[in-house]
Protein backbone atom coordinates (compact mmCIF):
# COMPACT_ATOMS: atom_id res chain seq x y z
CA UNK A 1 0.00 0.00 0.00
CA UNK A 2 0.97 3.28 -1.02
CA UNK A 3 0.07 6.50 1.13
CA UNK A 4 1.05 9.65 0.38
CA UNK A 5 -0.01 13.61 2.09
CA UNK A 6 0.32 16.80 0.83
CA UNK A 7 0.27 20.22 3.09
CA UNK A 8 2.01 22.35 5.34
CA UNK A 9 3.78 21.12 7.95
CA UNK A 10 2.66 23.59 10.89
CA UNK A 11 -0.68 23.86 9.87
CA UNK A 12 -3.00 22.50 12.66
CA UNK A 13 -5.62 20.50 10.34
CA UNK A 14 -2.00 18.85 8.96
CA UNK A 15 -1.39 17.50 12.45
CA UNK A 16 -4.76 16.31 13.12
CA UNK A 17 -4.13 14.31 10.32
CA UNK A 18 -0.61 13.28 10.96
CA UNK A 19 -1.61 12.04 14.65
CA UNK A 20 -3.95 10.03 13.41
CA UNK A 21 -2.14 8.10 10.90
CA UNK A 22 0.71 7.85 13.47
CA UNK A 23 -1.74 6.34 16.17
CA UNK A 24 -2.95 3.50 13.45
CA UNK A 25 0.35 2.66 12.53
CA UNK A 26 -0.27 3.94 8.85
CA UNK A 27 3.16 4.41 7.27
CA UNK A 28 3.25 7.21 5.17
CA UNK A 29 5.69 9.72 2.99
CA UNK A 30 4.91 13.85 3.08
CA UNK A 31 5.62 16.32 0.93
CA UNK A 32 5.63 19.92 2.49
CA UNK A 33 3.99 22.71 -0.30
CA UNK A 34 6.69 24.74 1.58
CA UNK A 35 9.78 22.91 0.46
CA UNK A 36 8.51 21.59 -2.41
CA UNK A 37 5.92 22.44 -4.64
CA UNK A 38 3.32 20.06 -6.28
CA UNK A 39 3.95 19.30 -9.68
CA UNK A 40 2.07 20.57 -12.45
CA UNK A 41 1.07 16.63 -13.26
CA UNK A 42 0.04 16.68 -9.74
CA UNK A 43 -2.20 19.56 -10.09
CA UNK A 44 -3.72 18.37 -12.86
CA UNK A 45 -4.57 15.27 -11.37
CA UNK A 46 -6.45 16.30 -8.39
CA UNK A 47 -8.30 18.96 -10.08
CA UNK A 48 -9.33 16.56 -12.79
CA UNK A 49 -9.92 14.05 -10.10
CA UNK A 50 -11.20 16.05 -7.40
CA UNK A 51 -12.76 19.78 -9.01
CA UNK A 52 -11.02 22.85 -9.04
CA UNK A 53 -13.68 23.98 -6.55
CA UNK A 54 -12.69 21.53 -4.40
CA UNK A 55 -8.53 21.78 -4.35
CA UNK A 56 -8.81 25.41 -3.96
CA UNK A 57 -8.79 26.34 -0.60
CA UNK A 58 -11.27 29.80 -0.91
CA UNK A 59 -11.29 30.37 3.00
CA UNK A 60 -7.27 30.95 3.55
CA UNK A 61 -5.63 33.88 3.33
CA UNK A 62 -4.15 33.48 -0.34
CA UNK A 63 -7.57 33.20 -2.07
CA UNK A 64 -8.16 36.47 -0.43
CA UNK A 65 -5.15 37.88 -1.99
CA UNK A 66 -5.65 36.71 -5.60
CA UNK A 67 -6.99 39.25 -7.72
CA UNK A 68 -10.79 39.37 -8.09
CA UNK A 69 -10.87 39.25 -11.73
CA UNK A 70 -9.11 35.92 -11.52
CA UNK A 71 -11.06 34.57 -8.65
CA UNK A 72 -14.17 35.40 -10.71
CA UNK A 73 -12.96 34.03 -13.61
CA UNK A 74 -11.33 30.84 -12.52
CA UNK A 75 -11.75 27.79 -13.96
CA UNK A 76 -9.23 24.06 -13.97
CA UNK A 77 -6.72 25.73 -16.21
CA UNK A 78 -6.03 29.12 -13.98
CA UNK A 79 -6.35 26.60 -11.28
CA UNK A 80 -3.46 24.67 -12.15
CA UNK A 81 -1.41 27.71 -12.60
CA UNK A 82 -2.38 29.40 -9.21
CA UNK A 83 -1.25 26.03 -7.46
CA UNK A 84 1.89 25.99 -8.98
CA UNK A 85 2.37 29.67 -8.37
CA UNK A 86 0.63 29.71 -4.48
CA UNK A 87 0.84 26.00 -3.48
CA UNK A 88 -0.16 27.00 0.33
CA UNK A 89 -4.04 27.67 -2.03
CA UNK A 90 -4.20 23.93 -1.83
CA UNK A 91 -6.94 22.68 0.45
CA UNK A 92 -5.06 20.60 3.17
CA UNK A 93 -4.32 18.01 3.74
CA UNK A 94 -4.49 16.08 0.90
CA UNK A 95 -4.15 12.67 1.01
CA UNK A 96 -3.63 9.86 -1.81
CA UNK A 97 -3.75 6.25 -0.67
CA UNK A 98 -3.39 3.89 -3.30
CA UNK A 99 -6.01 4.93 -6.09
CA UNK A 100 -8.07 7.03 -4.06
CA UNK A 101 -7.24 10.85 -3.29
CA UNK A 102 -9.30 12.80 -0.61
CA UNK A 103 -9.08 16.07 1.12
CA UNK A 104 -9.24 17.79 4.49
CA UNK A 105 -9.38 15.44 7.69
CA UNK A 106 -12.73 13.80 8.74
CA UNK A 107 -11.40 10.71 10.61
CA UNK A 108 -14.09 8.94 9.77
CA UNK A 109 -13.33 9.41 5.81
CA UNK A 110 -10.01 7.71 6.87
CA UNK A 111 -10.99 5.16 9.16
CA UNK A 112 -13.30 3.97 6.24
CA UNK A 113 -10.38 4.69 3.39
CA UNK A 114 -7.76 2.51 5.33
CA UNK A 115 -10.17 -0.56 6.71
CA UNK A 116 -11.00 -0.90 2.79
């Protein structure tokens, strides 16, 4: 099995996550947006898998800070390039286990991801 999470290290959500994998024994590697940015492949991925609406986090600061003629106008391709240019816009964390890729931390989404 193959796990892998995306996100920030110090960000609180991230640890939530982190501790619970930890406490089940789920190995898993992490790549920080900080250190190293997400691919564009990647990008394209999880919007195509997931929605643009979805990977873009449009609470944090750095959706406020885009320009409002982009964030009205967005759509997967300006997406892609506002993830590569902003990776900490990425909704986190972001987790891909084996074939399936989901977002944010509900621990009952991963309870049921990992007992399947």
């Amino acid at each position: 099995m193959s796990t892998k999470i995306y996100g920030i290290k110090n960000c609180d959500t991230m640890k939530k996550a982190f501790k619970w994998l930890d406490s089940k024994g789920v190995s898993y590697e992490f790549q920080d947006y900080k250190k190293e940015a997400p691919s564009e492949e990647q990008a394209k991925q999880w919007i195509e898998t997931l929605g643009w609406e979805n990977v873009i986090n449009k609470r944090g600061t750095t959706w406020r800070k885009l320009d409002d003629d982009l964030k009205n106008n967005m759509n997967e391709q300006k997406a892609v390039e506002v993830i590569l240019d902003n990776p900490s816009i990425i909704k986190r964390p972001l987790l891909e286990h084996n074939d399936q890729t989901i977002l944010g931390f509900k621990e009952a989404d991963y309870q049921a991801l990992f007992e399947s």
